[in-house]
N, C-alpha and C. Protein backbone atom coordinates (compact mmCIF):
# COMPACT_ATOMS: atom_id res chain seq x y z
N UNK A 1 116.90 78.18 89.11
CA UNK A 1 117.05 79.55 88.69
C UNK A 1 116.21 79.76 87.43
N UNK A 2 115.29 80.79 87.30
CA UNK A 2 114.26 81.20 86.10
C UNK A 2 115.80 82.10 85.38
N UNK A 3 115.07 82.20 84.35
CA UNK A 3 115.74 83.45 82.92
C UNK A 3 115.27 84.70 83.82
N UNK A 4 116.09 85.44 83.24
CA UNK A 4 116.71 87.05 83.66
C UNK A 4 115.43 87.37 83.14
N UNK A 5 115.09 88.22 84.72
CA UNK A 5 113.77 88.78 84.33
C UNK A 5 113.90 90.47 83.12
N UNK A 6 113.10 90.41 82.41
CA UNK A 6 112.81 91.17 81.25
C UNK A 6 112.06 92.28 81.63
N UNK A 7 112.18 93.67 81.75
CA UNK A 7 111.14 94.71 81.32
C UNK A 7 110.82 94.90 80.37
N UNK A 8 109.45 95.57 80.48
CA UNK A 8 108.46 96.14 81.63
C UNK A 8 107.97 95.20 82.09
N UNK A 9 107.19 95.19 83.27
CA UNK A 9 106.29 94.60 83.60
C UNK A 9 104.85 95.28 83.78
N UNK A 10 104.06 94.39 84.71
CA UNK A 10 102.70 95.29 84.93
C UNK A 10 102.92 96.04 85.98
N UNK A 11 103.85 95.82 87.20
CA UNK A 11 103.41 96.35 88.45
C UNK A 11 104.47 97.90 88.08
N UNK A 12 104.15 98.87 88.90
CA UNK A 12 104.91 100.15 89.11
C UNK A 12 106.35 99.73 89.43
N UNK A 13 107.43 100.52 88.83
CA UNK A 13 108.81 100.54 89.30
C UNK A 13 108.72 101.25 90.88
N UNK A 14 108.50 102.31 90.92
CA UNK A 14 108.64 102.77 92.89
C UNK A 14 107.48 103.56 92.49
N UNK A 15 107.07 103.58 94.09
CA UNK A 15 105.93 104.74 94.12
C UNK A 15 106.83 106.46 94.06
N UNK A 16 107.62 106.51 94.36
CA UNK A 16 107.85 107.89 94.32
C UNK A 16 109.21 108.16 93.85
N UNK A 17 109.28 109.14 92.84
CA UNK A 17 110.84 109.17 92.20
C UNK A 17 111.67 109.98 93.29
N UNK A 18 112.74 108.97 92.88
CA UNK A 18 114.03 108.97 93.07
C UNK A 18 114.97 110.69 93.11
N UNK A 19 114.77 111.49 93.17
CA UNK A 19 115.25 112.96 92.74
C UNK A 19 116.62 112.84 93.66
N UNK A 20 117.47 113.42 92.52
CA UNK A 20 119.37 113.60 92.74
C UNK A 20 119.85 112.45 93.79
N UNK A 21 119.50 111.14 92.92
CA UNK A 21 120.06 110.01 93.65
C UNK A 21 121.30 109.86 93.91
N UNK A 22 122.35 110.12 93.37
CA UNK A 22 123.54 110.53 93.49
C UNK A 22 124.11 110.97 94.59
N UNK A 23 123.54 112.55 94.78
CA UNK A 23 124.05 113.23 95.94
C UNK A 23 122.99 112.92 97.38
N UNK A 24 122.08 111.64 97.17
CA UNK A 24 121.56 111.16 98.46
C UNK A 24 122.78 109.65 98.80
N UNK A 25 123.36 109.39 96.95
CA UNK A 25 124.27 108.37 97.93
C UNK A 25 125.38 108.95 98.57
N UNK A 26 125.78 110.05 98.50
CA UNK A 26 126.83 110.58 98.55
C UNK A 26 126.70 111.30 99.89
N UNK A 27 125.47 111.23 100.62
CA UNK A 27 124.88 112.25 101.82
C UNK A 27 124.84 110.84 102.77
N UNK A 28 124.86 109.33 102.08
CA UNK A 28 124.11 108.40 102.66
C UNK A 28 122.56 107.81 103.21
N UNK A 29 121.70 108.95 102.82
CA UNK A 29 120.61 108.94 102.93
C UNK A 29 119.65 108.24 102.18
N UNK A 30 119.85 108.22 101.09
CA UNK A 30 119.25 107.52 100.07
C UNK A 30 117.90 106.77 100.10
N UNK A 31 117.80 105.94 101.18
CA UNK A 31 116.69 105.41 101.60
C UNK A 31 115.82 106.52 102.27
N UNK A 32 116.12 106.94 102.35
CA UNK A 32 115.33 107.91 104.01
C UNK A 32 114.57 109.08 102.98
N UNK A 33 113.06 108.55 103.67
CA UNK A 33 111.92 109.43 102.86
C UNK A 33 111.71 108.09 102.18
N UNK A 34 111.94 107.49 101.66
CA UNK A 34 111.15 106.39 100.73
C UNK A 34 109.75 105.81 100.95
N UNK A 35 109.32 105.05 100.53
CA UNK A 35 108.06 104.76 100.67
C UNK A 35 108.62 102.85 101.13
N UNK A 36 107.82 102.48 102.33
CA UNK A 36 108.68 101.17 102.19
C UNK A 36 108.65 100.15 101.28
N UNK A 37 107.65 99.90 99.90
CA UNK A 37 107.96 99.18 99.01
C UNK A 37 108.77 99.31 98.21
N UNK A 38 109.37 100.85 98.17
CA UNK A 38 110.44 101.09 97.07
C UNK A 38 111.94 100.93 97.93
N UNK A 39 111.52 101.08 99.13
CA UNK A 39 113.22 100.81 99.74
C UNK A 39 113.24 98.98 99.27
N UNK A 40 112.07 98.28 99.82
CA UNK A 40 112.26 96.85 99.95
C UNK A 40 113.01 96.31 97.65
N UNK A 41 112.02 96.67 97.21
CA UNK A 41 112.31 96.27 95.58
C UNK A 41 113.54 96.71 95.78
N UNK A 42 114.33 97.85 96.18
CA UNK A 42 115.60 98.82 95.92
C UNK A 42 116.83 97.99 96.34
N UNK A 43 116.26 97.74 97.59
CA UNK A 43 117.23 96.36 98.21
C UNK A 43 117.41 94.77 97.97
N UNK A 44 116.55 94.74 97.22
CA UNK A 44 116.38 93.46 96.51
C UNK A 44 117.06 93.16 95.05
N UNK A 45 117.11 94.34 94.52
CA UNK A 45 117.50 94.55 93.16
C UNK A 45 119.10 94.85 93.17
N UNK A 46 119.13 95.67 94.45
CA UNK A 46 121.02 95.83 94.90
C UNK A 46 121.70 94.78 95.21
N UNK A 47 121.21 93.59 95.82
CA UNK A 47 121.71 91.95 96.09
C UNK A 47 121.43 91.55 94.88
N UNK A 48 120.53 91.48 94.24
CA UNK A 48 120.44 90.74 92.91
C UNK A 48 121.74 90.75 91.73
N UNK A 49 121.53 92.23 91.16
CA UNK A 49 122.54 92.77 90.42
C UNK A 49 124.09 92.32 91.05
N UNK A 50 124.32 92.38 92.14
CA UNK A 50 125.59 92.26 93.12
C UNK A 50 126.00 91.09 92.99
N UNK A 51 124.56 90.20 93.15
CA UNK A 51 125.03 88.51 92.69
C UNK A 51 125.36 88.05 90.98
N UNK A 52 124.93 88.89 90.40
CA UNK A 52 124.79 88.65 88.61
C UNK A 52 126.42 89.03 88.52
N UNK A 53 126.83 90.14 88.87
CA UNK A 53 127.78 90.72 88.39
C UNK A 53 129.19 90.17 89.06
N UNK A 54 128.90 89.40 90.60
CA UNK A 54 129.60 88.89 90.57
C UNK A 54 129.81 87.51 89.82
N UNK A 55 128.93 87.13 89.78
CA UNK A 55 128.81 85.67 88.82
C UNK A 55 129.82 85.73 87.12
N UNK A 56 129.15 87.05 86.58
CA UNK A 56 129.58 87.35 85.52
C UNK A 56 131.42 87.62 85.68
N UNK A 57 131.64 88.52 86.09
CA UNK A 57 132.62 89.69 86.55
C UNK A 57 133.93 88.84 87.54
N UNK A 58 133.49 88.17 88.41
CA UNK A 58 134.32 87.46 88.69
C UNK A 58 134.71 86.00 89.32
N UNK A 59 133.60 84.99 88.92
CA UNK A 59 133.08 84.39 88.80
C UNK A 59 133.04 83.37 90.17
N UNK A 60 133.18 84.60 91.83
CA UNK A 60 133.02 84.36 93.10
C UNK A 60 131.30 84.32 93.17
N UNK A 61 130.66 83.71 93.50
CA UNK A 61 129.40 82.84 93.49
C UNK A 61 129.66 82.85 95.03
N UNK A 62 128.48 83.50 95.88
CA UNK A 62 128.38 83.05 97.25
C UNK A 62 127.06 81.49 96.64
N UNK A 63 127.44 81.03 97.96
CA UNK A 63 127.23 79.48 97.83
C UNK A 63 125.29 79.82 98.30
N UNK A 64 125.10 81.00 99.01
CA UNK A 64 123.90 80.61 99.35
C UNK A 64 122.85 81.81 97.87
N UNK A 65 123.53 82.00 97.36
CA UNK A 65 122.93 82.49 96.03
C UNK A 65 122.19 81.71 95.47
N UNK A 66 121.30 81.99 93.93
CA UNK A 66 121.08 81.66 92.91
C UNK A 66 122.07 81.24 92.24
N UNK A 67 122.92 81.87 91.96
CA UNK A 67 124.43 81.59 91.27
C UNK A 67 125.45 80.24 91.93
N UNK A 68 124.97 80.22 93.15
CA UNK A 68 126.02 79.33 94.15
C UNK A 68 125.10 78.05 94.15
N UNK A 69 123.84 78.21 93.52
CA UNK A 69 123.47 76.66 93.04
C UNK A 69 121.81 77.02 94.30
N UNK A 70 121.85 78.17 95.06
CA UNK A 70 120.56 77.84 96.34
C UNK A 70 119.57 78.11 95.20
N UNK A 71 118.18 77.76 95.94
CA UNK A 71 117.07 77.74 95.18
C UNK A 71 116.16 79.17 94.94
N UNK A 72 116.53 79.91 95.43
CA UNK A 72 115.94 81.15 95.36
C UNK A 72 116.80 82.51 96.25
N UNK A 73 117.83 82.00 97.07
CA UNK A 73 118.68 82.96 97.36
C UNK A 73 118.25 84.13 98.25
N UNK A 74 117.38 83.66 99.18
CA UNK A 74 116.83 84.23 100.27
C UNK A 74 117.62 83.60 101.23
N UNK A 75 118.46 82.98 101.86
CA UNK A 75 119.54 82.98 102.93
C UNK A 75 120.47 84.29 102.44
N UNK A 76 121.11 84.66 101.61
CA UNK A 76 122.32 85.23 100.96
C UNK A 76 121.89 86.95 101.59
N UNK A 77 120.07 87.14 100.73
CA UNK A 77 119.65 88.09 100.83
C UNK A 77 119.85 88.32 102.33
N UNK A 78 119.04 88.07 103.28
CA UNK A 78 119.32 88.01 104.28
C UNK A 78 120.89 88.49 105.35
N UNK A 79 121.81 87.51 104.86
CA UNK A 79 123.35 88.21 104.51
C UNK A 79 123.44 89.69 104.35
N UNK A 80 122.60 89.71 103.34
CA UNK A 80 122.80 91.27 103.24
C UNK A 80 122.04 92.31 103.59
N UNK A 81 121.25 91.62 104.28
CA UNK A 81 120.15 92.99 105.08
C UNK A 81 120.73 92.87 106.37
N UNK A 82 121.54 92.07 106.91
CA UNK A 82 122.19 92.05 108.17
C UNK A 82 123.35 93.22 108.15
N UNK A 83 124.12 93.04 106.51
CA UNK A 83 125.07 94.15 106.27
C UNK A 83 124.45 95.66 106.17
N UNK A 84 123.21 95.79 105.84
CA UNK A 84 122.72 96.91 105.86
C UNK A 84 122.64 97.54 106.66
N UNK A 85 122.00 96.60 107.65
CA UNK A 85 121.69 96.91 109.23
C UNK A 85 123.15 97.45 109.81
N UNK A 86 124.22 97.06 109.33
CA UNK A 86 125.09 97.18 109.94
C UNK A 86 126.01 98.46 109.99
N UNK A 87 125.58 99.12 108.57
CA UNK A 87 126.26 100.48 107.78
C UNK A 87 125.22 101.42 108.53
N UNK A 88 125.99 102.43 109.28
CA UNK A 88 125.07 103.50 110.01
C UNK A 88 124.24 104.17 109.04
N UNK A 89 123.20 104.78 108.91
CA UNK A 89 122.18 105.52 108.76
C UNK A 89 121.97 105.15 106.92
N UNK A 90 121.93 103.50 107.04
CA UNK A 90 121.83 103.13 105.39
C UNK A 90 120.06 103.10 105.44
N UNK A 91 119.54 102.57 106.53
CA UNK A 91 118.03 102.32 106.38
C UNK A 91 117.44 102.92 107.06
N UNK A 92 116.37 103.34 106.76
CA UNK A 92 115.33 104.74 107.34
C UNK A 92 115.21 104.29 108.54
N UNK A 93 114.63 104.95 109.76
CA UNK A 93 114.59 104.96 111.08
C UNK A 93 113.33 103.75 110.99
N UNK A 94 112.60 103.81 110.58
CA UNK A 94 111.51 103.06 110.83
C UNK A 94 111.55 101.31 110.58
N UNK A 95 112.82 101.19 109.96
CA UNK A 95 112.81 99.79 109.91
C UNK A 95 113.34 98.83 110.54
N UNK A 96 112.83 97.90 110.45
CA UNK A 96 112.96 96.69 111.67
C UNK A 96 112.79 95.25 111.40
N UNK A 97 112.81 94.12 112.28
CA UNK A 97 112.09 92.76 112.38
C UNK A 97 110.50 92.80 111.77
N UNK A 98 109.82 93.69 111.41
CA UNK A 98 108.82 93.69 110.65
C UNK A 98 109.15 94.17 109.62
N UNK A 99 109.38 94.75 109.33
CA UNK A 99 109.92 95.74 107.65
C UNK A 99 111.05 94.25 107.05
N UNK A 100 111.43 94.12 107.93
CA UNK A 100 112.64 92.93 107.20
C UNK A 100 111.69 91.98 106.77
N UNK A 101 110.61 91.46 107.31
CA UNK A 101 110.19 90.59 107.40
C UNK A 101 109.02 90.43 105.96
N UNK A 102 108.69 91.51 105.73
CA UNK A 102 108.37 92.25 104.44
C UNK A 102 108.72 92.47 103.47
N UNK A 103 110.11 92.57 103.48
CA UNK A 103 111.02 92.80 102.52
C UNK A 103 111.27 91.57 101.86
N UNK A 104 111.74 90.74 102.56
CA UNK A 104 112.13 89.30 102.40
C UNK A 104 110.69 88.69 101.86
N UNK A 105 109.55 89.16 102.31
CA UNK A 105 108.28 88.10 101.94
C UNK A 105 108.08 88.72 100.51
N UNK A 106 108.57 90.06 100.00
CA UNK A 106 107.88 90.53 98.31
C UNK A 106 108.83 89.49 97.90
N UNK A 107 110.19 89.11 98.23
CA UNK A 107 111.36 88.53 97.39
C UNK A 107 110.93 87.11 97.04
N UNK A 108 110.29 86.37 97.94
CA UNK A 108 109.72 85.18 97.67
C UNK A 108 108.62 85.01 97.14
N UNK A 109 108.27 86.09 96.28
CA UNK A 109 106.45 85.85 95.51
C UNK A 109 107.16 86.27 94.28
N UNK A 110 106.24 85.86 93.18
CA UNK A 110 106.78 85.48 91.80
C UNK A 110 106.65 87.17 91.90
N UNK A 111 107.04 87.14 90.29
CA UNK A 111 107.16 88.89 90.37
C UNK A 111 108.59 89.43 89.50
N UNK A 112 108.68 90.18 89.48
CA UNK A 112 110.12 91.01 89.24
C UNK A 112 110.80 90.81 90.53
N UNK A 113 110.24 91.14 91.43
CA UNK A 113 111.24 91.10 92.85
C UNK A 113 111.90 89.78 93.39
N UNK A 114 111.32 88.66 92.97
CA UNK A 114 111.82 87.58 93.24
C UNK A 114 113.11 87.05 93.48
N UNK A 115 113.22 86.16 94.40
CA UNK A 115 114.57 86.43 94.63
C UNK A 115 115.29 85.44 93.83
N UNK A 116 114.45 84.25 93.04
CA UNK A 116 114.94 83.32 92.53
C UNK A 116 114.97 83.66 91.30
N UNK A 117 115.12 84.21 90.48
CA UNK A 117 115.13 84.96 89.09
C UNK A 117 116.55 86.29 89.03
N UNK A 118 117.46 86.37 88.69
CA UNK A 118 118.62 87.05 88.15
C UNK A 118 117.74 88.06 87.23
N UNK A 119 118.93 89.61 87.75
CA UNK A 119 117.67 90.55 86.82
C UNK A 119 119.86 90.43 85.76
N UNK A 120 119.56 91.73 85.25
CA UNK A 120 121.08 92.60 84.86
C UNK A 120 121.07 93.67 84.66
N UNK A 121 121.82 94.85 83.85
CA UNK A 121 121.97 95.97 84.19
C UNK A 121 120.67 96.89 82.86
N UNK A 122 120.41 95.82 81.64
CA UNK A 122 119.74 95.97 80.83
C UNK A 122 118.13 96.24 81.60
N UNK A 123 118.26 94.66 81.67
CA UNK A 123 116.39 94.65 82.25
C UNK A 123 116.39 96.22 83.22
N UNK A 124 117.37 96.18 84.39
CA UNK A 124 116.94 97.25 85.67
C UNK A 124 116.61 99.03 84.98
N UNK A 125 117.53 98.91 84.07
CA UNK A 125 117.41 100.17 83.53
C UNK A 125 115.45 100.49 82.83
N UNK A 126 115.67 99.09 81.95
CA UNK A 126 114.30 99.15 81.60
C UNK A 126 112.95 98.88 82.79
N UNK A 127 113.16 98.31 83.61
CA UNK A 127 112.08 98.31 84.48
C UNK A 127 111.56 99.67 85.55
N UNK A 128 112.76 100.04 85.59
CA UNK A 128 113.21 101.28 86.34
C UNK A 128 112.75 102.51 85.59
N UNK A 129 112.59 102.14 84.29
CA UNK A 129 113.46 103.47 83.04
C UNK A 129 114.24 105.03 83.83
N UNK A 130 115.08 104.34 83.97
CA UNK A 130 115.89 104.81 84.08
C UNK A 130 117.45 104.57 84.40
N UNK A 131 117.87 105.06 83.06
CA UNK A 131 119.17 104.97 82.66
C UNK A 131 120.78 104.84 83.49
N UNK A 132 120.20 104.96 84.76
CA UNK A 132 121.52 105.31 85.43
C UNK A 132 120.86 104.43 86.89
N UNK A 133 119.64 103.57 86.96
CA UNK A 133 119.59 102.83 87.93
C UNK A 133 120.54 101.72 88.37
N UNK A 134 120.90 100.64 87.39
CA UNK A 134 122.06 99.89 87.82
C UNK A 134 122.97 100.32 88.73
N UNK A 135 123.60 101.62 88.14
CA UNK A 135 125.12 102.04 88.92
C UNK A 135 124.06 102.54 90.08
N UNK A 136 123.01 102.92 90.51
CA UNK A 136 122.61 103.32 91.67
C UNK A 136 123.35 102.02 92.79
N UNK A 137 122.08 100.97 92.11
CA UNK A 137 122.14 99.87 92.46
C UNK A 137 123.36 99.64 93.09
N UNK A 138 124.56 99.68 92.33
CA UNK A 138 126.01 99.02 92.42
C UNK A 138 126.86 100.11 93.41
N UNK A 139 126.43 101.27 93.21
CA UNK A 139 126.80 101.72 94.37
C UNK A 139 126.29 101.42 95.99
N UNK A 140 125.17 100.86 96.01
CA UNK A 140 124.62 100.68 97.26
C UNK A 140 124.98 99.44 97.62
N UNK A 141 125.03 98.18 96.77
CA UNK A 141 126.09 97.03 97.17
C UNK A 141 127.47 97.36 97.74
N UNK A 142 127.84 98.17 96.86
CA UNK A 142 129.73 98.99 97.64
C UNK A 142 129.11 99.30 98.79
N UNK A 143 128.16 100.01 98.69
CA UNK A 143 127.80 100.93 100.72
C UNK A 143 127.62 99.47 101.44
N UNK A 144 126.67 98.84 101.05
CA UNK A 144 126.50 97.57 101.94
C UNK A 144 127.55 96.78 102.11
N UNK A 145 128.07 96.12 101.10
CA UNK A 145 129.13 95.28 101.61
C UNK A 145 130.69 96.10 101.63
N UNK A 146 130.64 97.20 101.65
CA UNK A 146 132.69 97.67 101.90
C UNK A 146 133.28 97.77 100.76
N UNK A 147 133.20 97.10 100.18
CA UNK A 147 133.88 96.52 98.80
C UNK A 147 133.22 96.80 96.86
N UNK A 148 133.75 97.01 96.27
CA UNK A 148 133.43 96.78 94.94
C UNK A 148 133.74 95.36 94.77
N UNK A 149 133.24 95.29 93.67
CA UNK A 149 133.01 93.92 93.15
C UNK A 149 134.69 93.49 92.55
N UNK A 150 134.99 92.43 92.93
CA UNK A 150 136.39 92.34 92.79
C UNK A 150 137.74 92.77 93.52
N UNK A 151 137.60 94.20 94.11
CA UNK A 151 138.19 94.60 94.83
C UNK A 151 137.88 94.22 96.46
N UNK A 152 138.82 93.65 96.89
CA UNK A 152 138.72 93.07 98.20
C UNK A 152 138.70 94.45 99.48
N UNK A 153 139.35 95.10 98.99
CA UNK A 153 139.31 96.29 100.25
C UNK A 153 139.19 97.95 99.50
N UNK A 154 138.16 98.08 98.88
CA UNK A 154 137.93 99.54 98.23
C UNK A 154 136.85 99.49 98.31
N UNK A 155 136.20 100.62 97.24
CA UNK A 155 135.36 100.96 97.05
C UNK A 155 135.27 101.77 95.53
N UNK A 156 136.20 101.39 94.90
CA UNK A 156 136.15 101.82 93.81
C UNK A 156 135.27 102.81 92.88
N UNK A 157 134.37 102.05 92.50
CA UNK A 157 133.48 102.55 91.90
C UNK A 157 132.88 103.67 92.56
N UNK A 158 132.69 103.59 93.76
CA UNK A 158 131.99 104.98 94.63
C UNK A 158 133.14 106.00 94.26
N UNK A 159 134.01 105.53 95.25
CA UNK A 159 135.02 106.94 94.75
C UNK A 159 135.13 107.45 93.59
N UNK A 160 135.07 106.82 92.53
CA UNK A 160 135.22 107.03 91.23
C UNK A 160 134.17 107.78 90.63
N UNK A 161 132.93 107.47 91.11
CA UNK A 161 131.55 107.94 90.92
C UNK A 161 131.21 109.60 91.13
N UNK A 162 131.33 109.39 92.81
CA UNK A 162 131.44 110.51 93.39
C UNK A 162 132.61 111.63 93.28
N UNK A 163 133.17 111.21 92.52
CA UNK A 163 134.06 112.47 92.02
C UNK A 163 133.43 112.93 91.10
N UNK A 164 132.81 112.95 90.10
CA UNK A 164 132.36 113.07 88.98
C UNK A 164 131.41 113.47 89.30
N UNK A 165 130.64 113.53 90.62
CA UNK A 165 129.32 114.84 90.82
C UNK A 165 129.52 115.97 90.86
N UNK A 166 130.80 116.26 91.16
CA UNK A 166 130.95 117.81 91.27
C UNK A 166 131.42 118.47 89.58
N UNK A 167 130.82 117.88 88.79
CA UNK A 167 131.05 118.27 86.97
C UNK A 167 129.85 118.52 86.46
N UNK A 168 129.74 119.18 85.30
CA UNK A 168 128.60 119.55 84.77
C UNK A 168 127.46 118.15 84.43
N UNK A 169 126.60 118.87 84.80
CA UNK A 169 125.21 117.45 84.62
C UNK A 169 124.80 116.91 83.27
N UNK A 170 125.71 118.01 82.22
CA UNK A 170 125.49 117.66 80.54
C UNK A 170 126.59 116.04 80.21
N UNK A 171 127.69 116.40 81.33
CA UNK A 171 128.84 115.49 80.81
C UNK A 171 129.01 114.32 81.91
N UNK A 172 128.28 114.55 82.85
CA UNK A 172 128.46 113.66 84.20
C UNK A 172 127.48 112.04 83.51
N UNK A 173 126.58 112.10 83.19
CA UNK A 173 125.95 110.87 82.55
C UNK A 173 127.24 110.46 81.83
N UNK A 174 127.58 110.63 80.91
CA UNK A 174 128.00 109.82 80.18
C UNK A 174 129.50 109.66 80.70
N UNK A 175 130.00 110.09 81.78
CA UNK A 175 130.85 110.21 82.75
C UNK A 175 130.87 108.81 83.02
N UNK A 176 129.64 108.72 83.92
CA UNK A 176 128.99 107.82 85.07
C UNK A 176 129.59 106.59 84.22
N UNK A 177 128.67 106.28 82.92
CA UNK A 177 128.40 105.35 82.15
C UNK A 177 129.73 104.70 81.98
N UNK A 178 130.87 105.59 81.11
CA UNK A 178 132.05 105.07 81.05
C UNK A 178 132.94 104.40 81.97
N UNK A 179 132.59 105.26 83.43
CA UNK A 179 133.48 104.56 84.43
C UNK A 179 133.04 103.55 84.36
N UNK A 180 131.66 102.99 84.54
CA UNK A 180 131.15 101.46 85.41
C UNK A 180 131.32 100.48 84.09
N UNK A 181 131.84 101.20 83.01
CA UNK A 181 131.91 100.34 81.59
C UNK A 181 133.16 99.46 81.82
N UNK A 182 134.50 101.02 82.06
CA UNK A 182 135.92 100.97 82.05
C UNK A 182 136.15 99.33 83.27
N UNK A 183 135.39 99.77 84.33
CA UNK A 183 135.72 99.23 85.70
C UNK A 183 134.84 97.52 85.29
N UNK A 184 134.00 97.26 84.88
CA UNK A 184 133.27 96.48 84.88
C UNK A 184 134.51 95.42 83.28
N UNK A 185 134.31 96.03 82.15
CA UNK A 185 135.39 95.93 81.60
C UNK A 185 136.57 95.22 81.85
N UNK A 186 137.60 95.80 82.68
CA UNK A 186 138.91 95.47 83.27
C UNK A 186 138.38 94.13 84.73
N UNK A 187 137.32 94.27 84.89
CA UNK A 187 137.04 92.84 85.86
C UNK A 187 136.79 91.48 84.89
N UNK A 188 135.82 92.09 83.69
CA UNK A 188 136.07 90.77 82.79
C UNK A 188 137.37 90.02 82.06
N UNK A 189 138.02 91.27 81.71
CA UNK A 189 139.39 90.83 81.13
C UNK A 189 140.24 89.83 82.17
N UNK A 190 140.35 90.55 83.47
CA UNK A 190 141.06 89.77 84.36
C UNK A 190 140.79 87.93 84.51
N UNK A 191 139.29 88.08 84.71
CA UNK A 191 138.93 86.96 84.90
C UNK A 191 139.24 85.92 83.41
N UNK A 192 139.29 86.06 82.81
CA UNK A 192 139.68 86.08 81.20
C UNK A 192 141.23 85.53 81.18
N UNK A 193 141.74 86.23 81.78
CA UNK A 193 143.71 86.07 82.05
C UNK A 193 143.58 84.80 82.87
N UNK A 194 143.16 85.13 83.51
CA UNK A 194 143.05 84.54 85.24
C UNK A 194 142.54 82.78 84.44
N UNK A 195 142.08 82.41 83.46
CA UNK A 195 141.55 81.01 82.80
C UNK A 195 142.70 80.48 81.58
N UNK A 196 144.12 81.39 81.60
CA UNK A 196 144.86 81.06 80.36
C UNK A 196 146.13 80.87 81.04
């Protein structure tokens, strides 16, 4: 496992912004219209973060991770493009056994995208710049795998999220921020109890 990759880098964050990401997760669309290098980084960075935070947060380590000791964590990924595949209308019509196959090949070249390098919620914001990419991120792990992090059968954080779109856009940021603080927060403490 390399050190947590750092922004900026040289290469572009996505070719094309992101506009009212929120209410595309909330439509489920999110991917759809993308350009396919920004879906592939998007999905790479949603397993990544998913693996950090569980590592951190509750210190369940899938075994074929970076975290679970694998060498670059392209089996795991994989894992989870199968789950993608699996959530109706999560990935644009056009993708497939070639697009996967693509996706998976940026993850194995050095880079930001790599799959053997751990990003966190710091670097993504900065590579991204933008402030509210993580919780994108962490919401699309909930869409992919069912679950919030810790919670075995919810979705927490989505629900929690998505309530808070229908509020003014002056107070909804710092909305956003607090929940995934509060929630992220109360997973460390536990794990914390959970060692005494």
């Amino acid at each position: 496992m390399r050190t947590i990759n750092s922004a900026p880098t040289t290469d572009r964050a996505l070719l094309k912004p992101n506009f009212e990401p929120f209410k595309r997760l909330k439509r489920g669309n999110y991917f759809h219209g993308r350009p396919d290098m920004d879906v592939y980084k998007i999905l790479i960075d949603a397993y990544r973060l998913r693996m950090h935070d569980m590592a951190i947060f509750t210190n369940d380590n899938d075994k074929d991770s970076i975290y679970g000791g694998a060498e670059d964590g392209l089996a795991g990924f994989r894992r989870f493009l199968c789950r993608a595949k699996a959530v109706p209308r999560m990935l644009p019509s056009w993708w497939g056994d070639k697009k996967q196959a693509e996706c998976e090949q940026l993850g194995c070249q050095e880079g930001w995208s790599s799959l053997d390098t751990p990003i966190d919620h710091v670097a993504v914001r900065q590579y991204y710049k933008d402030k509210y990419m993580d919780i994108q991120l962490r919401l699309l792990a909930e869409d992919i795998y069912g679950t919030s992090i810790g919670h075995a059968s919810s979705k927490f954080l989505r629900n929690r999220v998505m309530s808070l779109l229908d509020g003014s856009t002056i107070t909804m940021g710092k909305a956003l921020r607090e929940t995934v603080f509060r929630e992220l927060r109360d997973l460390l403490l536990d794990k914390l109890w959970a060692k005494v």
